[in-house]
PDB file of N, CA and C in Angstrom:
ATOM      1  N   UNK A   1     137.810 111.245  97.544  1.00  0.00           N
ATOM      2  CA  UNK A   1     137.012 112.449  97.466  1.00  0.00           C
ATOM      3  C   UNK A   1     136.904 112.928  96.020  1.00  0.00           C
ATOM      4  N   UNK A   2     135.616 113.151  95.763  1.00  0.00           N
ATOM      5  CA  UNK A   2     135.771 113.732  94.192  1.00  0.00           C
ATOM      6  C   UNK A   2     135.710 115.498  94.714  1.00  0.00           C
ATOM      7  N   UNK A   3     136.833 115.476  93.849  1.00  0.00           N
ATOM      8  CA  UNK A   3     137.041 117.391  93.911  1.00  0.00           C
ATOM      9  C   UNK A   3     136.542 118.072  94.910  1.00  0.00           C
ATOM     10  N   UNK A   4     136.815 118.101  96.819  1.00  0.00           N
ATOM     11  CA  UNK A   4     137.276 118.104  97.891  1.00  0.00           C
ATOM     12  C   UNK A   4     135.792 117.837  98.457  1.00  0.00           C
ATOM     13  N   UNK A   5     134.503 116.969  98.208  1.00  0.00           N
ATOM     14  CA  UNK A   5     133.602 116.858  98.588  1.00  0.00           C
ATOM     15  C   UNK A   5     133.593 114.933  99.213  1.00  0.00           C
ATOM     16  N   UNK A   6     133.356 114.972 100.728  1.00  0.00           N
ATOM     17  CA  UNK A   6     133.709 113.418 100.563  1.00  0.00           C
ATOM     18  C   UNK A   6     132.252 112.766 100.291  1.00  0.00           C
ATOM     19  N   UNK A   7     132.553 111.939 100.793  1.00  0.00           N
ATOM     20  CA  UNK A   7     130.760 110.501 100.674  1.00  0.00           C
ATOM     21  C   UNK A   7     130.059 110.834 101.024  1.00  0.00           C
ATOM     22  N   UNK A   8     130.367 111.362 102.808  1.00  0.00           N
ATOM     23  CA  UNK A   8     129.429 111.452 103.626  1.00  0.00           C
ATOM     24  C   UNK A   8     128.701 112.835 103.341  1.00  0.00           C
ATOM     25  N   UNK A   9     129.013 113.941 102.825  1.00  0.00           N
ATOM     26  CA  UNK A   9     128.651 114.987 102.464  1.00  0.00           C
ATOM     27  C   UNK A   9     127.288 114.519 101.254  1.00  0.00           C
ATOM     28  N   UNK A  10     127.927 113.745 100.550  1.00  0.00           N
ATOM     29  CA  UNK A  10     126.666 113.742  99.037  1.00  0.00           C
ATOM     30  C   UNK A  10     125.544 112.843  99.597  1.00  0.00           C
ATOM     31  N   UNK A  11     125.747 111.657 100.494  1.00  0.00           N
ATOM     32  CA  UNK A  11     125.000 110.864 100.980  1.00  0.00           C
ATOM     33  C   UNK A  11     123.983 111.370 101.930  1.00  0.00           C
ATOM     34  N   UNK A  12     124.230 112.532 102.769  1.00  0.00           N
ATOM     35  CA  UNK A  12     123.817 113.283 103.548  1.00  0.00           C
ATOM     36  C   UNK A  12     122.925 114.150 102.794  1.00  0.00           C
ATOM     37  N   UNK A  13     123.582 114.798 101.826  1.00  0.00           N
ATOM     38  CA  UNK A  13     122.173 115.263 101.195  1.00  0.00           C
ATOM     39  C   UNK A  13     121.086 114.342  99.956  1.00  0.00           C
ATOM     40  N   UNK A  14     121.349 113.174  99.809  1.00  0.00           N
ATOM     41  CA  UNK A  14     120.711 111.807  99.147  1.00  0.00           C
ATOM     42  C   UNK A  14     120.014 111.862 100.114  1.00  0.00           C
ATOM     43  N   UNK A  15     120.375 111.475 101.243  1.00  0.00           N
ATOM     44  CA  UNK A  15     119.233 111.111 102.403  1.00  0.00           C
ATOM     45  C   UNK A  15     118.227 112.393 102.246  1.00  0.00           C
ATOM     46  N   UNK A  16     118.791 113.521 102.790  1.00  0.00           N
ATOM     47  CA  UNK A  16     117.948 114.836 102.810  1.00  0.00           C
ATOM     48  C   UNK A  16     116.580 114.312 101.657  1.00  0.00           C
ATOM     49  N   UNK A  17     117.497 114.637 100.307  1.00  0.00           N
ATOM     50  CA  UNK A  17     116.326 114.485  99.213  1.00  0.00           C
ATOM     51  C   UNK A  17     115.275 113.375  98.822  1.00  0.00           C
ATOM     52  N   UNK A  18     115.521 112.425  99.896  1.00  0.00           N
ATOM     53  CA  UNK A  18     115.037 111.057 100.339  1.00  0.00           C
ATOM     54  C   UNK A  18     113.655 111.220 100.583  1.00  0.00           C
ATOM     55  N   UNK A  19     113.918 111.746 102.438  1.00  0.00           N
ATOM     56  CA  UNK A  19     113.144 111.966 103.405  1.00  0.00           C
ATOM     57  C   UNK A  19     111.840 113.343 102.641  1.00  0.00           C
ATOM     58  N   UNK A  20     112.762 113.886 102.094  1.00  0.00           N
ATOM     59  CA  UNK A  20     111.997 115.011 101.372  1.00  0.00           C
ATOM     60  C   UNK A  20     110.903 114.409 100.698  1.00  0.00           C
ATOM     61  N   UNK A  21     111.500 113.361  99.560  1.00  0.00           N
ATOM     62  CA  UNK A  21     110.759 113.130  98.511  1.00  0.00           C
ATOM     63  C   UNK A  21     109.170 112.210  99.453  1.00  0.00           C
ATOM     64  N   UNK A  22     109.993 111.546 100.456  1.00  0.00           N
ATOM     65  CA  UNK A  22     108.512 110.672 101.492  1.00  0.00           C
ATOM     66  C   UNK A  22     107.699 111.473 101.770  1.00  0.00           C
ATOM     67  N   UNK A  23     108.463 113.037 102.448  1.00  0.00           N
ATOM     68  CA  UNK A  23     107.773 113.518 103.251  1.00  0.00           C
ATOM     69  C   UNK A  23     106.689 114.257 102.582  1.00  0.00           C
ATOM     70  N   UNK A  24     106.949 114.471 101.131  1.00  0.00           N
ATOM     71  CA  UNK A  24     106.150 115.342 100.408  1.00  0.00           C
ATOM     72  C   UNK A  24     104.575 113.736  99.628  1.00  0.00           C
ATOM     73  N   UNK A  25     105.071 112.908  99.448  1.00  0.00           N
ATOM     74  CA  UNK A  25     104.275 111.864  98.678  1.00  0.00           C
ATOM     75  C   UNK A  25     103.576 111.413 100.011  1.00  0.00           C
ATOM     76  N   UNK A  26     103.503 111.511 101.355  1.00  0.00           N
ATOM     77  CA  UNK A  26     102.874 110.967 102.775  1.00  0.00           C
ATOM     78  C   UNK A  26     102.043 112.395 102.853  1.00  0.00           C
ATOM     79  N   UNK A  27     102.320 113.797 102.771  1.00  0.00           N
ATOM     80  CA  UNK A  27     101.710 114.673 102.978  1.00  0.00           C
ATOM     81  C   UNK A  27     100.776 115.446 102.180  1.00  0.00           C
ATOM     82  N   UNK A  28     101.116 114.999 101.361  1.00  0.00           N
ATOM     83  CA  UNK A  28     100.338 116.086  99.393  1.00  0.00           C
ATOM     84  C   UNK A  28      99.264 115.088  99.630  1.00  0.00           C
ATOM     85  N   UNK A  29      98.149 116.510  98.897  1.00  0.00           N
ATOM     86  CA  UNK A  29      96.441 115.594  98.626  1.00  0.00           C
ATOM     87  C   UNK A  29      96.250 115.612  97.141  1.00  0.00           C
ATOM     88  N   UNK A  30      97.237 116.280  96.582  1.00  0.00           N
ATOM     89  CA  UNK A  30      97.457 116.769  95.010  1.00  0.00           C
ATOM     90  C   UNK A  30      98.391 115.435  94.282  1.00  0.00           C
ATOM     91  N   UNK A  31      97.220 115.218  93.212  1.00  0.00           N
ATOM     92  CA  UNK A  31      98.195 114.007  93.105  1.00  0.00           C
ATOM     93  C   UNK A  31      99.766 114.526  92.137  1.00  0.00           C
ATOM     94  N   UNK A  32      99.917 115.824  91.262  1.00  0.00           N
ATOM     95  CA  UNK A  32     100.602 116.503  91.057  1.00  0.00           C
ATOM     96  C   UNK A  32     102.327 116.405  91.949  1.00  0.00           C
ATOM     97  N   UNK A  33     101.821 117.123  93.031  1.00  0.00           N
ATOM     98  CA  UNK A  33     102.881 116.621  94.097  1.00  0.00           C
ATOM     99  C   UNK A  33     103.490 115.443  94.455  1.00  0.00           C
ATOM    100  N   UNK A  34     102.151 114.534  94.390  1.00  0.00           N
ATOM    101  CA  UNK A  34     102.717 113.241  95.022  1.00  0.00           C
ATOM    102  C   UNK A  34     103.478 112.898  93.660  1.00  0.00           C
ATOM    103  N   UNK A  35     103.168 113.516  92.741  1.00  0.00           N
ATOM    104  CA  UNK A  35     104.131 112.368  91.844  1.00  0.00           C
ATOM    105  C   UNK A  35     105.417 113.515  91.615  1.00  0.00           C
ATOM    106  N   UNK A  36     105.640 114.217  91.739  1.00  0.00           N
ATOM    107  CA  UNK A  36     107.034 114.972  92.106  1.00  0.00           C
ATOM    108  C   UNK A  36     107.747 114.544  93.177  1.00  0.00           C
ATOM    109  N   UNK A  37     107.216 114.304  93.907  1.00  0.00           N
ATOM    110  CA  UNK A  37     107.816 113.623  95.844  1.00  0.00           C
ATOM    111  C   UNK A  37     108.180 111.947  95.270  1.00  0.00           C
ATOM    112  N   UNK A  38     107.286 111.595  94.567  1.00  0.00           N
ATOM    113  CA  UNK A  38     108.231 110.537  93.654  1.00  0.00           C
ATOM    114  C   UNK A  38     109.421 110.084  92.936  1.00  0.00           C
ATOM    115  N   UNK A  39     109.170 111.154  92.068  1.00  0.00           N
ATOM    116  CA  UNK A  39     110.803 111.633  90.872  1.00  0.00           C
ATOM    117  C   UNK A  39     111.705 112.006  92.421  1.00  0.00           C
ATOM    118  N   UNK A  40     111.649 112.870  93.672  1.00  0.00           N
ATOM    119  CA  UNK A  40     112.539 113.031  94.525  1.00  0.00           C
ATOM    120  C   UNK A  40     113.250 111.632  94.969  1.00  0.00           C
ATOM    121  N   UNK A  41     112.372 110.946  95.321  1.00  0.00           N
ATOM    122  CA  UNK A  41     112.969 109.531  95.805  1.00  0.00           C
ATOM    123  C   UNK A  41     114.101 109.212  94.483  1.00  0.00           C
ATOM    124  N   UNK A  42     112.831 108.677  93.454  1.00  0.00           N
ATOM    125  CA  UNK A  42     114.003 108.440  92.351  1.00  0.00           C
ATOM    126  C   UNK A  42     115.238 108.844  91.821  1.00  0.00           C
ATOM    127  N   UNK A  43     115.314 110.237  92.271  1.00  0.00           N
ATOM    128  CA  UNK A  43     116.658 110.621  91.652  1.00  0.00           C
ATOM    129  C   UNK A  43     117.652 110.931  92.998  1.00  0.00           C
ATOM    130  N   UNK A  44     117.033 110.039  94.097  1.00  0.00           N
ATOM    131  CA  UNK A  44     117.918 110.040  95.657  1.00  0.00           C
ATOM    132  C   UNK A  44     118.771 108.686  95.495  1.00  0.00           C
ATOM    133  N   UNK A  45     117.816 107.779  94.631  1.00  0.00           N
ATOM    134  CA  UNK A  45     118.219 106.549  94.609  1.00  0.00           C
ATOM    135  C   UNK A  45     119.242 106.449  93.163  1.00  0.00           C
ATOM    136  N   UNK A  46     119.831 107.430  91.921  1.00  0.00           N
ATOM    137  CA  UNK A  46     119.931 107.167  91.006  1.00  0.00           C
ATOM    138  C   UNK A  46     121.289 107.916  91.470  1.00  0.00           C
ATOM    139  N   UNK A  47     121.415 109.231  92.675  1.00  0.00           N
ATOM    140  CA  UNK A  47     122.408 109.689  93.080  1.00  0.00           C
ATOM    141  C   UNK A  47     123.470 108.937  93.933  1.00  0.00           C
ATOM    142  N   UNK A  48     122.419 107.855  94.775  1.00  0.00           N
ATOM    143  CA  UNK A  48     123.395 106.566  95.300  1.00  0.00           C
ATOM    144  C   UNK A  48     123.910 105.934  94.778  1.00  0.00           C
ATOM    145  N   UNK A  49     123.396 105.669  93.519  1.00  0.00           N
ATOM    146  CA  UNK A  49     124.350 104.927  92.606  1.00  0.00           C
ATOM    147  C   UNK A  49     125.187 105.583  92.139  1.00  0.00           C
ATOM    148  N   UNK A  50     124.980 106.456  91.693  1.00  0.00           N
ATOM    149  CA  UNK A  50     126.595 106.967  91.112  1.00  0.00           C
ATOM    150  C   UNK A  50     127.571 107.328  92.149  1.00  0.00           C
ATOM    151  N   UNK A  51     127.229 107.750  93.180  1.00  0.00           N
ATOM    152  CA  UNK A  51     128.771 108.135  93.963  1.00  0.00           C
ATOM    153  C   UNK A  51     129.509 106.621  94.726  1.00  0.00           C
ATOM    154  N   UNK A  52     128.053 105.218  95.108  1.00  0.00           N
ATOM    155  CA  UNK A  52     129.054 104.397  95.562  1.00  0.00           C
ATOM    156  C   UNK A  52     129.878 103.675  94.357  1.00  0.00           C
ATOM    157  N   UNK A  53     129.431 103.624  92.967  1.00  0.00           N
ATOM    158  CA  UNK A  53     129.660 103.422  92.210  1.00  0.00           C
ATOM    159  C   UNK A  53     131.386 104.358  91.990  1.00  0.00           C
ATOM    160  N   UNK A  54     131.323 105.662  91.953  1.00  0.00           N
ATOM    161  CA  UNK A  54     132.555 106.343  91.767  1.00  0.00           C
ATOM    162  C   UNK A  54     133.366 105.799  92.890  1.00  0.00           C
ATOM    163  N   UNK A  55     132.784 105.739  93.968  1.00  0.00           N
ATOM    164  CA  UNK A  55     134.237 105.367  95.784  1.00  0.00           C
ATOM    165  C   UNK A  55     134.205 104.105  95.359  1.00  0.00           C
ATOM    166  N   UNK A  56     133.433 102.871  95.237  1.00  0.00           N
ATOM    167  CA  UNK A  56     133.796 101.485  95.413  1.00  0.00           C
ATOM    168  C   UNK A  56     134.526 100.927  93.812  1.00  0.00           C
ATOM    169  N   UNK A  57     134.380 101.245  93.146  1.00  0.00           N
ATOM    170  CA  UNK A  57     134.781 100.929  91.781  1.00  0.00           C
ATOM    171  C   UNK A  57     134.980 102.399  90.936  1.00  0.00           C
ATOM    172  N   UNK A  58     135.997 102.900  90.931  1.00  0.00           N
ATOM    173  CA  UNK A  58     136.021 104.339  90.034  1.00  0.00           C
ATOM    174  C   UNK A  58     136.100 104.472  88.859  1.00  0.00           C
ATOM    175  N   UNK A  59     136.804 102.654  88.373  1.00  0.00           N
ATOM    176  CA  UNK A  59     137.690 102.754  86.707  1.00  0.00           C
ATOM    177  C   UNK A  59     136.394 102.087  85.779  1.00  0.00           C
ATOM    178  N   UNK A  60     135.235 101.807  86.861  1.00  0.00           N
ATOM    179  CA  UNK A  60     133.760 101.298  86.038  1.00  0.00           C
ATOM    180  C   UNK A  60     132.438 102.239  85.568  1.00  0.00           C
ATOM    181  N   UNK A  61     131.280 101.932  85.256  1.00  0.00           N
ATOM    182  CA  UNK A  61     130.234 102.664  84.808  1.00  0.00           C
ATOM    183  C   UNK A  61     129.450 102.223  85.228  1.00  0.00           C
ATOM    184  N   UNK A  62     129.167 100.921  85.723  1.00  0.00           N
ATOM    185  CA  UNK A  62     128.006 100.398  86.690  1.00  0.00           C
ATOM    186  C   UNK A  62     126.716 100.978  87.271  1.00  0.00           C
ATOM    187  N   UNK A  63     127.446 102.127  88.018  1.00  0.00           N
ATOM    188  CA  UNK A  63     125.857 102.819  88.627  1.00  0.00           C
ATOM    189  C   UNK A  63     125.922 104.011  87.931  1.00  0.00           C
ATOM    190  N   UNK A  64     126.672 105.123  86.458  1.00  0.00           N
ATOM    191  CA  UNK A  64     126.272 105.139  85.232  1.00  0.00           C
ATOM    192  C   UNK A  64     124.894 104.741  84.721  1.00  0.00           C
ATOM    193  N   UNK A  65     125.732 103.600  84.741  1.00  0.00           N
ATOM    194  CA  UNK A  65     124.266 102.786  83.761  1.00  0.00           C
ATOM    195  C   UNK A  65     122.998 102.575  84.663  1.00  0.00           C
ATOM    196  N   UNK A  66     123.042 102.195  85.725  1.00  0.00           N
ATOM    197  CA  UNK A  66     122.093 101.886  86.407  1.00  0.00           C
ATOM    198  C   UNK A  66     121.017 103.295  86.617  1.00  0.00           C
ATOM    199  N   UNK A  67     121.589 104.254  86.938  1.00  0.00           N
ATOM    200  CA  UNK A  67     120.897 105.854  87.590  1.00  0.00           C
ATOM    201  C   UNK A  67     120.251 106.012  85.831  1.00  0.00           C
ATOM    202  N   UNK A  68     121.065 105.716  84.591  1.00  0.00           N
ATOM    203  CA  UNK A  68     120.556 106.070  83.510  1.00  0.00           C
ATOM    204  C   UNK A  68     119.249 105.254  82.877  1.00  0.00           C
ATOM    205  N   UNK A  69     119.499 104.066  83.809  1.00  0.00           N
ATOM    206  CA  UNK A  69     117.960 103.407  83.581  1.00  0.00           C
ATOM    207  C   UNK A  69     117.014 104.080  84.377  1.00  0.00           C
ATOM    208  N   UNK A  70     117.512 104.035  85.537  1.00  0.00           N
ATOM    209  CA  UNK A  70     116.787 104.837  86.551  1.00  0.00           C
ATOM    210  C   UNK A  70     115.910 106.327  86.007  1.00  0.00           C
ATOM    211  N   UNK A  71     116.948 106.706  84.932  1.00  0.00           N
ATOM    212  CA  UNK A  71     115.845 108.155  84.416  1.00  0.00           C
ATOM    213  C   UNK A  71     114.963 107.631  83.739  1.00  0.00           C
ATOM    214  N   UNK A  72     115.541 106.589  82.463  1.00  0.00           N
ATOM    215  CA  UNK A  72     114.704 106.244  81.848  1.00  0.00           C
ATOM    216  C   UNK A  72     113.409 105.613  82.430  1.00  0.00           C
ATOM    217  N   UNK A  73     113.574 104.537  83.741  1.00  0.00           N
ATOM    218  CA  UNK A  73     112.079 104.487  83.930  1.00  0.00           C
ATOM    219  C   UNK A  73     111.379 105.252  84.933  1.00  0.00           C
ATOM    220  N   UNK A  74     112.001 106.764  85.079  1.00  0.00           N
ATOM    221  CA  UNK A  74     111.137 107.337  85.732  1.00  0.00           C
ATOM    222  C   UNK A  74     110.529 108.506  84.768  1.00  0.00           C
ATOM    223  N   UNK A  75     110.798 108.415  83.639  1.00  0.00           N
ATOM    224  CA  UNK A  75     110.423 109.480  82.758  1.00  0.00           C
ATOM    225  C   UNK A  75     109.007 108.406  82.189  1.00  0.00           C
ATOM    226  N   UNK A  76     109.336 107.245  81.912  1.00  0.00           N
ATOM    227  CA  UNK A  76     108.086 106.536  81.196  1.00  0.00           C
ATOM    228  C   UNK A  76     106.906 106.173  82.531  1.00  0.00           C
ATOM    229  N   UNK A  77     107.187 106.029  83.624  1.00  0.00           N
ATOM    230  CA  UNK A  77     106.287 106.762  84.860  1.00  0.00           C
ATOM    231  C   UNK A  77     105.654 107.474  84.893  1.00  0.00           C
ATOM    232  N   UNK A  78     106.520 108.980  84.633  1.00  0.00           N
ATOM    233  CA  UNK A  78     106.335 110.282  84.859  1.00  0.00           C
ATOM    234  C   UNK A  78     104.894 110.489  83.693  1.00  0.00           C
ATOM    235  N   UNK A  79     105.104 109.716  82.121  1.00  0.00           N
ATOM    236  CA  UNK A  79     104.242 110.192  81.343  1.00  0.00           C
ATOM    237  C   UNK A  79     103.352 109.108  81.553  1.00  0.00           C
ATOM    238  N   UNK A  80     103.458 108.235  82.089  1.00  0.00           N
ATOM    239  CA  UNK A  80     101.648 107.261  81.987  1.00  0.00           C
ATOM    240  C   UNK A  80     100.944 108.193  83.270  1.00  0.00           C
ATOM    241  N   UNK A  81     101.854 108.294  84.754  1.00  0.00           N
ATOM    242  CA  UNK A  81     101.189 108.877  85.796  1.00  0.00           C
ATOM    243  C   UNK A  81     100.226 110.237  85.075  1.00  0.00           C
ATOM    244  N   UNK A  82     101.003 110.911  84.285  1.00  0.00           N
ATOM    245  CA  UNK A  82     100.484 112.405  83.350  1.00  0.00           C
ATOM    246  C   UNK A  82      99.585 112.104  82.594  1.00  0.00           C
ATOM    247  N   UNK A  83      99.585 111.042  82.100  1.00  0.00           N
ATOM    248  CA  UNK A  83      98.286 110.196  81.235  1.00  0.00           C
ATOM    249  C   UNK A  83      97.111 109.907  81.835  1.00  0.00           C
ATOM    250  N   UNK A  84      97.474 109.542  83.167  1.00  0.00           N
ATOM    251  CA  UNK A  84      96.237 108.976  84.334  1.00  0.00           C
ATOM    252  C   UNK A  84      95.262 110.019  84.966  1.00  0.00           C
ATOM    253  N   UNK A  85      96.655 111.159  85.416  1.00  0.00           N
ATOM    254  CA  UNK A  85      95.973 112.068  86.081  1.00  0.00           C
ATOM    255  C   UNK A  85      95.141 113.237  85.209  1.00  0.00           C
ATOM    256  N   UNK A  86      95.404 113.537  83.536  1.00  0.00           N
ATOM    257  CA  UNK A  86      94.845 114.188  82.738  1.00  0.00           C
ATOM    258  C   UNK A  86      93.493 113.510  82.856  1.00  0.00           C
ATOM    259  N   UNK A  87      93.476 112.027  82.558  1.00  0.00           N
ATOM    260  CA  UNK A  87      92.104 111.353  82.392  1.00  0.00           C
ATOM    261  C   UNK A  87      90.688 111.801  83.387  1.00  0.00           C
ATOM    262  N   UNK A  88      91.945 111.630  84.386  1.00  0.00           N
ATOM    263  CA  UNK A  88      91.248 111.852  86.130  1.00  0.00           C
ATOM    264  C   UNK A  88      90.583 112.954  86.086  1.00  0.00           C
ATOM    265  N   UNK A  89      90.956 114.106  85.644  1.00  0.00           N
ATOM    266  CA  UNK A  89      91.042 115.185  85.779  1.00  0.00           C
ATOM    267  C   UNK A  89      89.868 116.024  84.903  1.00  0.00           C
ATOM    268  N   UNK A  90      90.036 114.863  83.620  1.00  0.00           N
ATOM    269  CA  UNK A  90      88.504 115.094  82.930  1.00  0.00           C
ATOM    270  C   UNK A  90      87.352 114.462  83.458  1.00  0.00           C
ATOM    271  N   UNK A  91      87.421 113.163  84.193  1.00  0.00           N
ATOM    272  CA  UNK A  91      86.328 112.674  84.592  1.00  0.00           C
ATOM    273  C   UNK A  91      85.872 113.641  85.627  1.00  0.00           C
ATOM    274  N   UNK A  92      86.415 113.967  86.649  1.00  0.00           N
ATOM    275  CA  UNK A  92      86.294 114.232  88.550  1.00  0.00           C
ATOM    276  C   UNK A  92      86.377 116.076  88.380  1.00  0.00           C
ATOM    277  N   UNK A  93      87.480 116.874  87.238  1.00  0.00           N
ATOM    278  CA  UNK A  93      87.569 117.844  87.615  1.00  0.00           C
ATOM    279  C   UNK A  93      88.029 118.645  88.832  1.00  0.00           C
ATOM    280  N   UNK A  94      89.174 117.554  89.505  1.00  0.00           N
ATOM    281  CA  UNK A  94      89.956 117.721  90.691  1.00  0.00           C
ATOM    282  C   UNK A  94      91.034 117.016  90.418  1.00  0.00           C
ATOM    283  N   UNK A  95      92.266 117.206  91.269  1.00  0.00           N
ATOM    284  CA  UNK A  95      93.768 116.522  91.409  1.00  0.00           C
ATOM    285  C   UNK A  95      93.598 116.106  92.901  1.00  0.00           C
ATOM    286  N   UNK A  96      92.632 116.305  93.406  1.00  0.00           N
ATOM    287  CA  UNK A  96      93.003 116.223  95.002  1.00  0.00           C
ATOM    288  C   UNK A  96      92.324 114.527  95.470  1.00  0.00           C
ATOM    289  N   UNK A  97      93.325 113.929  96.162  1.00  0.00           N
ATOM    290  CA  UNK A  97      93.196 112.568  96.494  1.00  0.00           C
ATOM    291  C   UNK A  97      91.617 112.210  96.983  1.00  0.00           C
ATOM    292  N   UNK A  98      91.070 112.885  98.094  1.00  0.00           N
ATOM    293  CA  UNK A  98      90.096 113.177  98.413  1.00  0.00           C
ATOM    294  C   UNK A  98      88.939 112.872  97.757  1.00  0.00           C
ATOM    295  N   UNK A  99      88.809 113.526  96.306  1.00  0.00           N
ATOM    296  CA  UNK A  99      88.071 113.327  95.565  1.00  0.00           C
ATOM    297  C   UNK A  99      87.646 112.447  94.697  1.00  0.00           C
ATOM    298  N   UNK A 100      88.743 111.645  94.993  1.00  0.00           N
ATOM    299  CA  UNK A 100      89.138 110.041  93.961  1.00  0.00           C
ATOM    300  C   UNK A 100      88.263 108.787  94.316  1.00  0.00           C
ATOM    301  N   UNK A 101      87.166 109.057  95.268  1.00  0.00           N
ATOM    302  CA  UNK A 101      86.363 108.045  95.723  1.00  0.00           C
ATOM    303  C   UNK A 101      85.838 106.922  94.762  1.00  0.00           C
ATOM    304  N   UNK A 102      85.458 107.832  93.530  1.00  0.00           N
ATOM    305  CA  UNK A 102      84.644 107.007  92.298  1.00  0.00           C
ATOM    306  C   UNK A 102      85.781 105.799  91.936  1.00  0.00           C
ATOM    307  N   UNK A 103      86.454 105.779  92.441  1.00  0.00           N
ATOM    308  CA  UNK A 103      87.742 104.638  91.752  1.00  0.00           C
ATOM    309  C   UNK A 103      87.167 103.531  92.514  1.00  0.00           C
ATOM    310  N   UNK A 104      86.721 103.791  93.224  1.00  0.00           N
ATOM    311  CA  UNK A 104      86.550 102.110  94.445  1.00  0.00           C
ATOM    312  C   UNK A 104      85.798 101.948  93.939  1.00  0.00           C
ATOM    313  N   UNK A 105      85.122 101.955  92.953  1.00  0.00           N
ATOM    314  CA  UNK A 105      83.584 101.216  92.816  1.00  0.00           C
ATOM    315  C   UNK A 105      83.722 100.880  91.287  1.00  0.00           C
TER     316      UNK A 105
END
């Protein structure tokens, strides 16, 4: 247990911020959102690493390092997605998925 919180407690809310992050990127028409409901997943998956990382191996850095790549490539994501959707945003003058038709063609 790290400092009286066990696994199943942090994993339980990993999952929570999981399901969250789906439930928001399956439901948003804003592409804004969807890419926040993104970073949720990502940092559900960067939180799994560090705690099985602390219970299965404690005296290592493994999922450390791993969750710290994990920021890193969700920050260089975060700014091309911000790059895309600014573009978008000058062409169409909307964020909303809906409106994104002109892409198919």
């Amino acid at each position: 247990m790290i400092s009286g919180i066990s696994i199943y407690e942090i994993l339980t809310v990993s999952t929570i911020i999981f399901f969250i992050g789906i439930y928001g990127f399956v439901t948003r028409k804003n592409l804004i959102a969807m890419l926040m409901s993104v970073e949720l997943i990502l940092n559900s998956a960067a939180l799994n690493f560090v705690i099985f990382n602390k219970y299965l191996f404690p005296n290592e850095l493994g999922g450390a390092i791993f969750s710290i790549f994990i920021i890193a490539v969700a920050a260089a994501e975060t700014a091309l997605a911000l790059a895309i959707i600014i573009n978008l945003y000058r062409l169409i003058m909307s964020l909303k998925t809906d409106d994104l038709e002109t892409m198919k063609y």
